[in-house]
Protein backbone atom coordinates (compact mmCIF):
# COMPACT_ATOMS: atom_id res chain seq x y z
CA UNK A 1 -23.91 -140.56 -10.42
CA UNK A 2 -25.98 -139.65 -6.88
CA UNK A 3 -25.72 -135.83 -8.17
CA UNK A 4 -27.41 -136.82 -11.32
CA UNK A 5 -29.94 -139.12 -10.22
CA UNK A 6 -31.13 -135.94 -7.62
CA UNK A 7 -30.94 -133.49 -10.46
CA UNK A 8 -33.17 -136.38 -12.39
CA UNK A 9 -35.45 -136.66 -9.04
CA UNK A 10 -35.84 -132.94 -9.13
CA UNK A 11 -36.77 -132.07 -12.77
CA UNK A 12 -39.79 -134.96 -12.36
CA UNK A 13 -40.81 -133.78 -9.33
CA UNK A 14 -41.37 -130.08 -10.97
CA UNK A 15 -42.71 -131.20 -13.63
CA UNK A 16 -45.11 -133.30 -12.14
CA UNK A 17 -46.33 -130.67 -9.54
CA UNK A 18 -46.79 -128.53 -12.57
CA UNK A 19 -49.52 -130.83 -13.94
CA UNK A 20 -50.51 -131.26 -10.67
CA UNK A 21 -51.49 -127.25 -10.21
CA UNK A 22 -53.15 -127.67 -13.27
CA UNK A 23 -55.29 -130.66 -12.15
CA UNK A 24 -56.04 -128.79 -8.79
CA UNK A 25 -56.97 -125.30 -10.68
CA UNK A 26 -59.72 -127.51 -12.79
CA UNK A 27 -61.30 -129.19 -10.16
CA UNK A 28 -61.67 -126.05 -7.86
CA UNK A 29 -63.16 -124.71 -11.46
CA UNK A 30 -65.50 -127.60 -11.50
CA UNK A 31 -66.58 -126.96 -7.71
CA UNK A 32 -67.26 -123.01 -7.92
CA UNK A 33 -69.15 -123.75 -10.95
CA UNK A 34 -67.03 -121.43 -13.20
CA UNK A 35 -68.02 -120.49 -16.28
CA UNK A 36 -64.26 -121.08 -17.46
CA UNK A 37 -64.23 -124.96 -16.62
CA UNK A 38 -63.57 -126.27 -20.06
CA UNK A 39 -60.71 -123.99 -20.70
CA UNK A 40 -58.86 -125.45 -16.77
CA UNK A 41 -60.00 -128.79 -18.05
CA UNK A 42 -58.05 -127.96 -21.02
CA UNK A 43 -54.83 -126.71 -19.64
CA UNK A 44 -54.87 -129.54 -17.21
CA UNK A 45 -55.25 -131.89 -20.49
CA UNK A 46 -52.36 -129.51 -22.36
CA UNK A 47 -50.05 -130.11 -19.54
CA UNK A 48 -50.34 -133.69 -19.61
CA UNK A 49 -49.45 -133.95 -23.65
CA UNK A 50 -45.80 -135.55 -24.26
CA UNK A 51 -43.28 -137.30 -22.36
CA UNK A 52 -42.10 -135.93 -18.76
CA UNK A 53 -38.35 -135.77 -18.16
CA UNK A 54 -37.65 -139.21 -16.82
CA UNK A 55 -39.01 -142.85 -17.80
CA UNK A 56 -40.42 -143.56 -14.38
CA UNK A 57 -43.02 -141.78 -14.64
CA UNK A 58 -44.90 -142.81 -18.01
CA UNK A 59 -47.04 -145.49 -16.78
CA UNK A 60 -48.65 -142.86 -13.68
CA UNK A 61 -49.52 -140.28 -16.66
CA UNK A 62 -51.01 -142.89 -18.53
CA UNK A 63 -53.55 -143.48 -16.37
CA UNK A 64 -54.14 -139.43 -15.34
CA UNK A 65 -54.31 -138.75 -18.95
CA UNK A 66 -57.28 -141.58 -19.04
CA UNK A 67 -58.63 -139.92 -16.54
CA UNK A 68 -58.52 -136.15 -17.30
CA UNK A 69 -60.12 -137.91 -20.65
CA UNK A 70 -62.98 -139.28 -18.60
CA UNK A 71 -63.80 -136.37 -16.98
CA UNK A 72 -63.86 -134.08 -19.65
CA UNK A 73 -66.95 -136.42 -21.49
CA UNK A 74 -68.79 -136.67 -18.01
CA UNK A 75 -68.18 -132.77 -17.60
CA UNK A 76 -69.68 -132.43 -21.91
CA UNK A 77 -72.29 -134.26 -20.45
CA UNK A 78 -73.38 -132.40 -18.05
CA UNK A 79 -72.19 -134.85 -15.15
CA UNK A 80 -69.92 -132.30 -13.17
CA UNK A 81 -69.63 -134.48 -10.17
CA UNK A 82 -68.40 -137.80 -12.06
CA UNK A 83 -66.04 -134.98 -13.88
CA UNK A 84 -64.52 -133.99 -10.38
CA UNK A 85 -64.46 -137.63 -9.10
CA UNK A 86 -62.52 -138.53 -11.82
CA UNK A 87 -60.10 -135.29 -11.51
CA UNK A 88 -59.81 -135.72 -7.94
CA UNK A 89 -58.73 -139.75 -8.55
CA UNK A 90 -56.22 -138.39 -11.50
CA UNK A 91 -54.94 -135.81 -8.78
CA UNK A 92 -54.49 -138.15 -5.82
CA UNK A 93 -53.02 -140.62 -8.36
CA UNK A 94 -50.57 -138.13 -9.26
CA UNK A 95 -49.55 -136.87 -5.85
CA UNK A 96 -49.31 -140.37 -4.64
CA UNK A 97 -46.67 -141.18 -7.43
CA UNK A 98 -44.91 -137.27 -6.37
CA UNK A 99 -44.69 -138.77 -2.70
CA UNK A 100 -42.60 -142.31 -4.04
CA UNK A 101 -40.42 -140.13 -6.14
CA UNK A 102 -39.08 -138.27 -3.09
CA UNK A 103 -38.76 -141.14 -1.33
CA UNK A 104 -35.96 -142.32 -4.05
C-alpha cells in the first residue's frame, strides 16, 4: 500500500509541475512583452483542462483555473499587470499545494 501511495504522490507531483511550467512560461511571456502571450496564456489554460491523477488535488486547480480565467480577461483588456498578478497568485498557489504533496 506505501509503494502505491508514492507511485500516487509521484504521478501528481509531475503532473502538477507540468502545469506549473506552463504557468511560469506565460507569465515570463507577459513580462518580456511577447507578442505570443495569448497563445502561453493558452497552453497554461490547456494544461489545466480535466481531472489530474489523484482526488487531492481538485479543489487547488479549481481555484488556478479561476485564476488563469481572470487573467486572461485583464490581459484582453489590456491590463497586463493585473494578468501577471493573477498568474503569479495561480503559480504560487500551485507550488504551495506541490510543496504539501511531498510532504505526504
Amino acid at each position: 500500500m506505501k509503494a502505491e501511495k508514492r507511485a500516487d504522490a509521484a504521478a501528481r507531483t509531475a503532473y502538477l509541475l507540468r502545469i506549473h511550467s506552463y504557468l511560469d512560461i506565460a507569465i515570463v511571456s507577459m513580462w518580456t512583452a511577447s507578442p505570443r502571450v495569448d497563445v502561453m496564456l493558452g497552453m497554461a489554460e490547456a494544461s489545466l483542462r480535466g481531472e489530474g491523477p489523484g482526488e487531492g488535488d481538485e479543489g487547488t486547480l479549481r481555484q488556478v483555473r479561476a485564476l488563469a480565467g481572470e487573467a486572461r480577461g485583464h490581459q484582453a483588456g489590456g491590463d497586463s499587470t493585473a494578468a501577471m498578478g493573477r498568474m503569479r497568485v495561480a503559480l504560487d498557489l500551485l507550488a504551495l499545494h506541490i510543496i504539501r504533496l511531498s510532504g505526504e
